[in-house]
PDB file of N, CA and C in Angstrom:
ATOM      1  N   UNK A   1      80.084 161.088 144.738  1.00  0.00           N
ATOM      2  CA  UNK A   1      81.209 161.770 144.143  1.00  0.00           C
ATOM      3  C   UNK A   1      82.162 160.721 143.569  1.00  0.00           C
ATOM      4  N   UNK A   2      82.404 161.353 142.307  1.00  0.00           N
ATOM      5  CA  UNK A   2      83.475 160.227 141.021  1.00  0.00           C
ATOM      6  C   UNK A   2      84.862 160.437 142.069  1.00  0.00           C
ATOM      7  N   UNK A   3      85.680 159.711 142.365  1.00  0.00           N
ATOM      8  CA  UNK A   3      86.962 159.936 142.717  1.00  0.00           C
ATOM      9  C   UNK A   3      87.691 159.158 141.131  1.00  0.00           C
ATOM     10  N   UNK A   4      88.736 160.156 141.008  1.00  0.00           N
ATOM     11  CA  UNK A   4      89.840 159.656 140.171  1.00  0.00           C
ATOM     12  C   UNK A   4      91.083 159.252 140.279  1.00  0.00           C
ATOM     13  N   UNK A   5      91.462 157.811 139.700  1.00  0.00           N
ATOM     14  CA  UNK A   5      93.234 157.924 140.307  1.00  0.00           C
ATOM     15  C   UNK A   5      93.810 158.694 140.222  1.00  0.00           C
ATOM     16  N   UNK A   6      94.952 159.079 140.766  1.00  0.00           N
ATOM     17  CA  UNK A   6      95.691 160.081 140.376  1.00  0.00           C
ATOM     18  C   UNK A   6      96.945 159.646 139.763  1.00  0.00           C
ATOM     19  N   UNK A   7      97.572 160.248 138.633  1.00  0.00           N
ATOM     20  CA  UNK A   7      98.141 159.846 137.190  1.00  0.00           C
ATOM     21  C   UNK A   7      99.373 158.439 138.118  1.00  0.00           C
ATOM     22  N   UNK A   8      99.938 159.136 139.168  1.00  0.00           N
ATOM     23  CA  UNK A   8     100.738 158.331 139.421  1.00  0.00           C
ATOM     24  C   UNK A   8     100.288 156.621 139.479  1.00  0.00           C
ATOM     25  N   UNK A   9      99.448 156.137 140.095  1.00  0.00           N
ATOM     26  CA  UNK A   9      98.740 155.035 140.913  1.00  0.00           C
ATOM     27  C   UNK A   9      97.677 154.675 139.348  1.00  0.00           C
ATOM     28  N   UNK A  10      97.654 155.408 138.516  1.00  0.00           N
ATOM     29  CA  UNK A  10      97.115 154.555 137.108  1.00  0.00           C
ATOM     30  C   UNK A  10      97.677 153.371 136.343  1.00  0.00           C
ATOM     31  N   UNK A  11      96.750 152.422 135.867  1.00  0.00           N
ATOM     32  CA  UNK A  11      97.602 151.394 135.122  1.00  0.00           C
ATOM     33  C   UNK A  11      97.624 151.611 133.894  1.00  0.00           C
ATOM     34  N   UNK A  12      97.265 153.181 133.652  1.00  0.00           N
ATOM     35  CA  UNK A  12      97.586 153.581 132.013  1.00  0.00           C
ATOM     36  C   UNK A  12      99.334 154.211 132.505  1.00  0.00           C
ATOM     37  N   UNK A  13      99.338 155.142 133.483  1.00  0.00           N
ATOM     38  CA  UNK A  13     100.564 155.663 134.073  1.00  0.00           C
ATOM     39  C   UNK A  13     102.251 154.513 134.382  1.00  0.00           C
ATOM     40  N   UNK A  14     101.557 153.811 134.731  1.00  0.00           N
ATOM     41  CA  UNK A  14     102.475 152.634 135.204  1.00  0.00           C
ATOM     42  C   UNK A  14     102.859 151.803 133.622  1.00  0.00           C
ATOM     43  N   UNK A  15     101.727 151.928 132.332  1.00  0.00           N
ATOM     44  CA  UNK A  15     101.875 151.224 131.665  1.00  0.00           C
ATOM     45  C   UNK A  15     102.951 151.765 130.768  1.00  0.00           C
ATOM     46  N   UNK A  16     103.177 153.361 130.702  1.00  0.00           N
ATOM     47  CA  UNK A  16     103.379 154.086 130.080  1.00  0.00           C
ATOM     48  C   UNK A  16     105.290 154.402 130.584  1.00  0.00           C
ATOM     49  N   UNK A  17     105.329 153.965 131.614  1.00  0.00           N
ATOM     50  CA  UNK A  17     106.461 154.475 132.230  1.00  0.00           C
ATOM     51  C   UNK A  17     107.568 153.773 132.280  1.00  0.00           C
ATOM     52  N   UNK A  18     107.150 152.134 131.581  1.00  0.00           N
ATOM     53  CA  UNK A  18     108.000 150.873 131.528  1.00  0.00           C
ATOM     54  C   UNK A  18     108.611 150.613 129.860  1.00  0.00           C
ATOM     55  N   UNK A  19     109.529 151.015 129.858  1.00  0.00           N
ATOM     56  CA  UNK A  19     109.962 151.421 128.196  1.00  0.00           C
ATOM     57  C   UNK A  19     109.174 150.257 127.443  1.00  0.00           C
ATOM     58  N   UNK A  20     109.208 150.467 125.935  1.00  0.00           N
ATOM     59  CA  UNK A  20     108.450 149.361 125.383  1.00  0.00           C
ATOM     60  C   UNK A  20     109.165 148.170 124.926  1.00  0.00           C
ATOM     61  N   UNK A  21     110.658 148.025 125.064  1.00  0.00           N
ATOM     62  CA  UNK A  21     111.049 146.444 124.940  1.00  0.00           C
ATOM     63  C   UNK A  21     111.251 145.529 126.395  1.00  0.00           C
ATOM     64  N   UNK A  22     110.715 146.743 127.132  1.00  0.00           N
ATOM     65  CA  UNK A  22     110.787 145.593 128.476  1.00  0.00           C
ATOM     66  C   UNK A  22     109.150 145.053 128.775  1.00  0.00           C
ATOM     67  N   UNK A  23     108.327 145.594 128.199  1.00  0.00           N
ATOM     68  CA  UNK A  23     106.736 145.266 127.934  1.00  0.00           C
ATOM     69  C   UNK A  23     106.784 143.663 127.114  1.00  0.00           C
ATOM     70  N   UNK A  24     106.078 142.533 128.204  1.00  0.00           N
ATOM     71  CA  UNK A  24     106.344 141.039 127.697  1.00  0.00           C
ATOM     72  C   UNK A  24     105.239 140.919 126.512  1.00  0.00           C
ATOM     73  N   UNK A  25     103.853 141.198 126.774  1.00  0.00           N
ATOM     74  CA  UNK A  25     102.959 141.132 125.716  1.00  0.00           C
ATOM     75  C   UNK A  25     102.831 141.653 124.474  1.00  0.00           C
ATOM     76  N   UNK A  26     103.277 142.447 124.084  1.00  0.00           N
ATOM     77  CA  UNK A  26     103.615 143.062 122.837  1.00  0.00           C
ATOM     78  C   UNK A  26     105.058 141.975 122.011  1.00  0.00           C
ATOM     79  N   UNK A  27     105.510 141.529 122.827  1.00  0.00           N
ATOM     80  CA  UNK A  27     106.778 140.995 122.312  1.00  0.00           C
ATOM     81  C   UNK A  27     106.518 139.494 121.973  1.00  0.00           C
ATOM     82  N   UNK A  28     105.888 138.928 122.913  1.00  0.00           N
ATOM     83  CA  UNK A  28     104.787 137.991 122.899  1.00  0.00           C
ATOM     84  C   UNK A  28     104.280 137.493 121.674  1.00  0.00           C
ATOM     85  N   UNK A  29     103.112 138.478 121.482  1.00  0.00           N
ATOM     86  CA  UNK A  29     102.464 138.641 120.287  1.00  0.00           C
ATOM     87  C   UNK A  29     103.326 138.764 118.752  1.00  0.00           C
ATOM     88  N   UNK A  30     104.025 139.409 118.837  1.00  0.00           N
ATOM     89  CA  UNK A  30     104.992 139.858 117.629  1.00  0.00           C
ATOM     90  C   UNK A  30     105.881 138.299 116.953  1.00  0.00           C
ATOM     91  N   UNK A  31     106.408 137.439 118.213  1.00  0.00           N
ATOM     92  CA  UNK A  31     106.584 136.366 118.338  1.00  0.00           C
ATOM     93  C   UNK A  31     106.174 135.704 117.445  1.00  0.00           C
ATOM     94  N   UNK A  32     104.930 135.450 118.172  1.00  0.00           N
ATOM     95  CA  UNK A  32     103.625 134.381 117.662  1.00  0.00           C
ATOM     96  C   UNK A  32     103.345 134.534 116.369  1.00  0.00           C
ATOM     97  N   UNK A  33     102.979 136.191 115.789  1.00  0.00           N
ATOM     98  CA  UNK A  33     102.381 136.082 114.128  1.00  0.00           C
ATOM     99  C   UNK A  33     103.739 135.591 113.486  1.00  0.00           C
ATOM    100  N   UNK A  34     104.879 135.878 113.837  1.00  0.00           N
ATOM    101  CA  UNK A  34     106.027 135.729 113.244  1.00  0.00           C
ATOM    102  C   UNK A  34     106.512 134.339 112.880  1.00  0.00           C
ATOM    103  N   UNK A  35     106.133 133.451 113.977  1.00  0.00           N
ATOM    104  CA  UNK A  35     106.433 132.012 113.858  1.00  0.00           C
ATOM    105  C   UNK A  35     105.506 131.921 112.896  1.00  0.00           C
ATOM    106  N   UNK A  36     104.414 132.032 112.953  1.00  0.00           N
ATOM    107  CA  UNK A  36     103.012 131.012 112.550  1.00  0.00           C
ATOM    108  C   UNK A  36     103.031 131.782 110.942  1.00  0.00           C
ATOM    109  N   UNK A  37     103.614 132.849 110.671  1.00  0.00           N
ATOM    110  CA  UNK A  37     104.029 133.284 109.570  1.00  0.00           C
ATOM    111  C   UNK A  37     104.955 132.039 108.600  1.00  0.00           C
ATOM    112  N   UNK A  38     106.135 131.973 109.430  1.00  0.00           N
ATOM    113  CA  UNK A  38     107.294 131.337 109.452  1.00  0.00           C
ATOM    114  C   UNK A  38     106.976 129.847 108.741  1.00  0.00           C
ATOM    115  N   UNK A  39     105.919 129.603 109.604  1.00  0.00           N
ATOM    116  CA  UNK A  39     105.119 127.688 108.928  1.00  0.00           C
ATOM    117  C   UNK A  39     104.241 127.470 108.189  1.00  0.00           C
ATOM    118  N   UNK A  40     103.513 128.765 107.866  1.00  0.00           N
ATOM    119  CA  UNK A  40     102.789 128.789 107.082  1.00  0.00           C
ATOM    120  C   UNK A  40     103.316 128.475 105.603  1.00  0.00           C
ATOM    121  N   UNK A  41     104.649 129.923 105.681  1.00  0.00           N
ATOM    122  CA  UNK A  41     105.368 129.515 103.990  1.00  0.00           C
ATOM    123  C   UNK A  41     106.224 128.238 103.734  1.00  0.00           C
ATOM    124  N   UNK A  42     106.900 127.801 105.192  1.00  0.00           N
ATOM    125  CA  UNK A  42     107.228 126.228 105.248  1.00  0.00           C
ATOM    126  C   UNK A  42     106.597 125.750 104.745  1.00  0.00           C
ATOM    127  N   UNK A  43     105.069 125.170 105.071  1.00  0.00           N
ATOM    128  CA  UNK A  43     104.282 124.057 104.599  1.00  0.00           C
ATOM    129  C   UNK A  43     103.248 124.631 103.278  1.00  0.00           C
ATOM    130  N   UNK A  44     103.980 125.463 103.112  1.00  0.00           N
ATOM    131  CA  UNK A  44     103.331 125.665 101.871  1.00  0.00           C
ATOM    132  C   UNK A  44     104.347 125.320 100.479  1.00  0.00           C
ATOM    133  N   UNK A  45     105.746 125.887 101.253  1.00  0.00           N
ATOM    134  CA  UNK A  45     106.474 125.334 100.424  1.00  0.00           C
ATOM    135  C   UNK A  45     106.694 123.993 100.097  1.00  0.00           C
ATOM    136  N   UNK A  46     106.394 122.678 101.212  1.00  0.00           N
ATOM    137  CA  UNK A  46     106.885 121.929 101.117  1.00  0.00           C
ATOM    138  C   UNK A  46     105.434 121.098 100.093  1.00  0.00           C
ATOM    139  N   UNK A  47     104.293 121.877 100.501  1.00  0.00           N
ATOM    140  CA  UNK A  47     103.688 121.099  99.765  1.00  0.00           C
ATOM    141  C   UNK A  47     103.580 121.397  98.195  1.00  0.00           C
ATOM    142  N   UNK A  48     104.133 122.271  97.994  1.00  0.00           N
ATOM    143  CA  UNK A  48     104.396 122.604  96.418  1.00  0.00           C
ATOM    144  C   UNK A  48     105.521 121.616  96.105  1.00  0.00           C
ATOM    145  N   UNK A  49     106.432 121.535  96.803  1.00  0.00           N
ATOM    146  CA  UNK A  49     107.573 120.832  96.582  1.00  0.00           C
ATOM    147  C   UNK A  49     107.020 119.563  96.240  1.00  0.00           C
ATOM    148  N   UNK A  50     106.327 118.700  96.925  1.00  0.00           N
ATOM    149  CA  UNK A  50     106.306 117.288  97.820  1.00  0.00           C
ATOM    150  C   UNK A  50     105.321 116.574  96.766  1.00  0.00           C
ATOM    151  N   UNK A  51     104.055 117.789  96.161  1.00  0.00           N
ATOM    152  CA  UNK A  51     103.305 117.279  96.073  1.00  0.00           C
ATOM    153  C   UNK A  51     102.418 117.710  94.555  1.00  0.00           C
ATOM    154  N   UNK A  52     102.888 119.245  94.140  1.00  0.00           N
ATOM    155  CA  UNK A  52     102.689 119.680  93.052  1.00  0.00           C
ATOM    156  C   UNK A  52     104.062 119.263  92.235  1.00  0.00           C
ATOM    157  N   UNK A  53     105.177 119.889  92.527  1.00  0.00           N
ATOM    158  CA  UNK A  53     106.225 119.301  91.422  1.00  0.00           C
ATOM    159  C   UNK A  53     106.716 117.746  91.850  1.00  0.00           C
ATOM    160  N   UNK A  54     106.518 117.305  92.555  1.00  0.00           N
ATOM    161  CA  UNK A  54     107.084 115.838  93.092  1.00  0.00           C
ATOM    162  C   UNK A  54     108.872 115.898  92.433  1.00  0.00           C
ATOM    163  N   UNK A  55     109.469 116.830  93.548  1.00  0.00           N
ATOM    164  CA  UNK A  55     110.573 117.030  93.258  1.00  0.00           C
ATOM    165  C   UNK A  55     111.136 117.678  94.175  1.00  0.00           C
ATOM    166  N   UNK A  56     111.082 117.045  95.404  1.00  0.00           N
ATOM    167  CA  UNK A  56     111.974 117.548  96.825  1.00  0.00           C
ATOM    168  C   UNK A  56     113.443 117.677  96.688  1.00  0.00           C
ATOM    169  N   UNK A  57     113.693 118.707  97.125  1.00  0.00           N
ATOM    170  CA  UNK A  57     115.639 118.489  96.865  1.00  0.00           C
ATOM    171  C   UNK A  57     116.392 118.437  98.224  1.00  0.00           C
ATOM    172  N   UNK A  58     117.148 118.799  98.211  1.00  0.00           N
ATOM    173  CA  UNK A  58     118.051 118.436  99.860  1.00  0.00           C
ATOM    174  C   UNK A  58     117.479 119.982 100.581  1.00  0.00           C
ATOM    175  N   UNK A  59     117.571 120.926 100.203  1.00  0.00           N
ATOM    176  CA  UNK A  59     116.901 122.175 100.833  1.00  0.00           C
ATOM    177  C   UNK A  59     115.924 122.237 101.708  1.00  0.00           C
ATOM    178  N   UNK A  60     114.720 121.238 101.131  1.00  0.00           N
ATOM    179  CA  UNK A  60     113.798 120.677 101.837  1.00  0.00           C
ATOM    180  C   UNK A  60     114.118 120.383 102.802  1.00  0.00           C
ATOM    181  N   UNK A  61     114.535 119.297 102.785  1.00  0.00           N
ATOM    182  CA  UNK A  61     114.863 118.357 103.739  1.00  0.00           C
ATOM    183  C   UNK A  61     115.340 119.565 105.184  1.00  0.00           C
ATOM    184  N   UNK A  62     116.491 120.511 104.789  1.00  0.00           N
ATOM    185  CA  UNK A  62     117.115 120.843 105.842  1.00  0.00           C
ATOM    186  C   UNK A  62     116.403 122.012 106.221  1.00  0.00           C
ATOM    187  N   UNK A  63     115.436 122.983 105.234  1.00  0.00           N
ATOM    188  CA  UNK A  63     114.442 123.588 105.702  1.00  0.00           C
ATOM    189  C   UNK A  63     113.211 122.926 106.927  1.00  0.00           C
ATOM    190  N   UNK A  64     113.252 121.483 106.762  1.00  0.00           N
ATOM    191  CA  UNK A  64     112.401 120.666 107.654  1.00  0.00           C
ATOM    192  C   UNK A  64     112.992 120.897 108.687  1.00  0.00           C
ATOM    193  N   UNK A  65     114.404 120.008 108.775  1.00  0.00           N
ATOM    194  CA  UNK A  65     115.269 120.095 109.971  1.00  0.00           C
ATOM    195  C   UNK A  65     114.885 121.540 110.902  1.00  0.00           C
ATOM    196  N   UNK A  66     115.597 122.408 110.060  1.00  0.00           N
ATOM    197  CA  UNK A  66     115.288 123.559 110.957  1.00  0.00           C
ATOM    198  C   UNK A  66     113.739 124.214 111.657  1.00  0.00           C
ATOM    199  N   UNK A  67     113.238 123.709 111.415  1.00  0.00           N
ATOM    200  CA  UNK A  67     111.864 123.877 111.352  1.00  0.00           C
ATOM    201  C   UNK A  67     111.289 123.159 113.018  1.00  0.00           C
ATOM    202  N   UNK A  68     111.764 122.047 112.586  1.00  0.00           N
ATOM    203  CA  UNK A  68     111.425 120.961 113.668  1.00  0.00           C
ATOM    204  C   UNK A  68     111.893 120.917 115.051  1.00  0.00           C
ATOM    205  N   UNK A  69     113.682 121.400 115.001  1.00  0.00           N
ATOM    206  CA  UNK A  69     114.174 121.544 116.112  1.00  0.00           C
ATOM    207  C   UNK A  69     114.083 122.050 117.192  1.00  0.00           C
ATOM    208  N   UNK A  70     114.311 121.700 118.141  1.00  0.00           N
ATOM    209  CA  UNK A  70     114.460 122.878 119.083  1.00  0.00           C
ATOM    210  C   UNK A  70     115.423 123.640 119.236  1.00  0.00           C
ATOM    211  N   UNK A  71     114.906 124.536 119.633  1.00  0.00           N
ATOM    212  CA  UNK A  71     116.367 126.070 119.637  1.00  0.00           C
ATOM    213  C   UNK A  71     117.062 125.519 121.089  1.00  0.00           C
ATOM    214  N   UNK A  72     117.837 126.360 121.004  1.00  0.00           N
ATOM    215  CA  UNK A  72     119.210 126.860 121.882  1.00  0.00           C
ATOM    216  C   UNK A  72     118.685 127.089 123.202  1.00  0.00           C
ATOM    217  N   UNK A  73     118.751 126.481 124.567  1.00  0.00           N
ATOM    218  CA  UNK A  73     118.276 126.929 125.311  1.00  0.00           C
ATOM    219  C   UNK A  73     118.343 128.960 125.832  1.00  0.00           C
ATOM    220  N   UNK A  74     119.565 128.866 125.718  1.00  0.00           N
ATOM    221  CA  UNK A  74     119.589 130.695 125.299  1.00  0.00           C
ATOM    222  C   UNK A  74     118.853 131.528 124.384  1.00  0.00           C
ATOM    223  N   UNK A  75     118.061 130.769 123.483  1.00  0.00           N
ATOM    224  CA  UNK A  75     117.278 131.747 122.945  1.00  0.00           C
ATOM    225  C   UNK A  75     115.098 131.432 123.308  1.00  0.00           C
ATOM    226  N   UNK A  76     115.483 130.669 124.415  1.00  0.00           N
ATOM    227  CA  UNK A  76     114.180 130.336 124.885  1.00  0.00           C
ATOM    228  C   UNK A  76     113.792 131.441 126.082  1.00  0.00           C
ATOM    229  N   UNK A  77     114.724 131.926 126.644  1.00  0.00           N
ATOM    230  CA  UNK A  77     114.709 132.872 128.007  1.00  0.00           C
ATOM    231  C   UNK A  77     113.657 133.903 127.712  1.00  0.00           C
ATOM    232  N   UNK A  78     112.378 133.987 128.335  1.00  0.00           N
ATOM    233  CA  UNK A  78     111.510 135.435 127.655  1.00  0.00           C
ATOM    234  C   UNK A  78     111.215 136.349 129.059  1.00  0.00           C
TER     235      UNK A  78
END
């Protein structure tokens, strides 16, 4: 005989019951394409800049900066 959880004691139930901005993996993820989005058009820009027009301007430069740094310890907390 199949026994079934019962809805309470499910990890579809439990998954379902934890609103969705307090859910870490979804937020996680969203993160991640977002950065790797983020460097993609960076280094794409820079290599148009750097290397097709050979004509970097100060923008660059501080688009790098920001790029490179590290954040705020307050916005590292996940």
């Amino acid at each position: 005989m199949l026994l079934l959880p019962r809805d309470e004691d499910s990890a579809l139930a439990r998954y379902e019951s934890v609103p969705l901005l307090n859910n870490r993996s979804p937020l996680l993820a969203l993160t991640i394409v977002f950065i790797t989005i983020s460097w993609i058009c960076t280094l794409l820009r820079l290599y148009v800049r750097l290397l097709v027009q050979r004509a970097p301007g100060w923008d660059d430069f501080f688009l790098t900066v920001a790029m490179v740094r590290p954040h705020p310890p307050h916005l590292q907390q996940v």
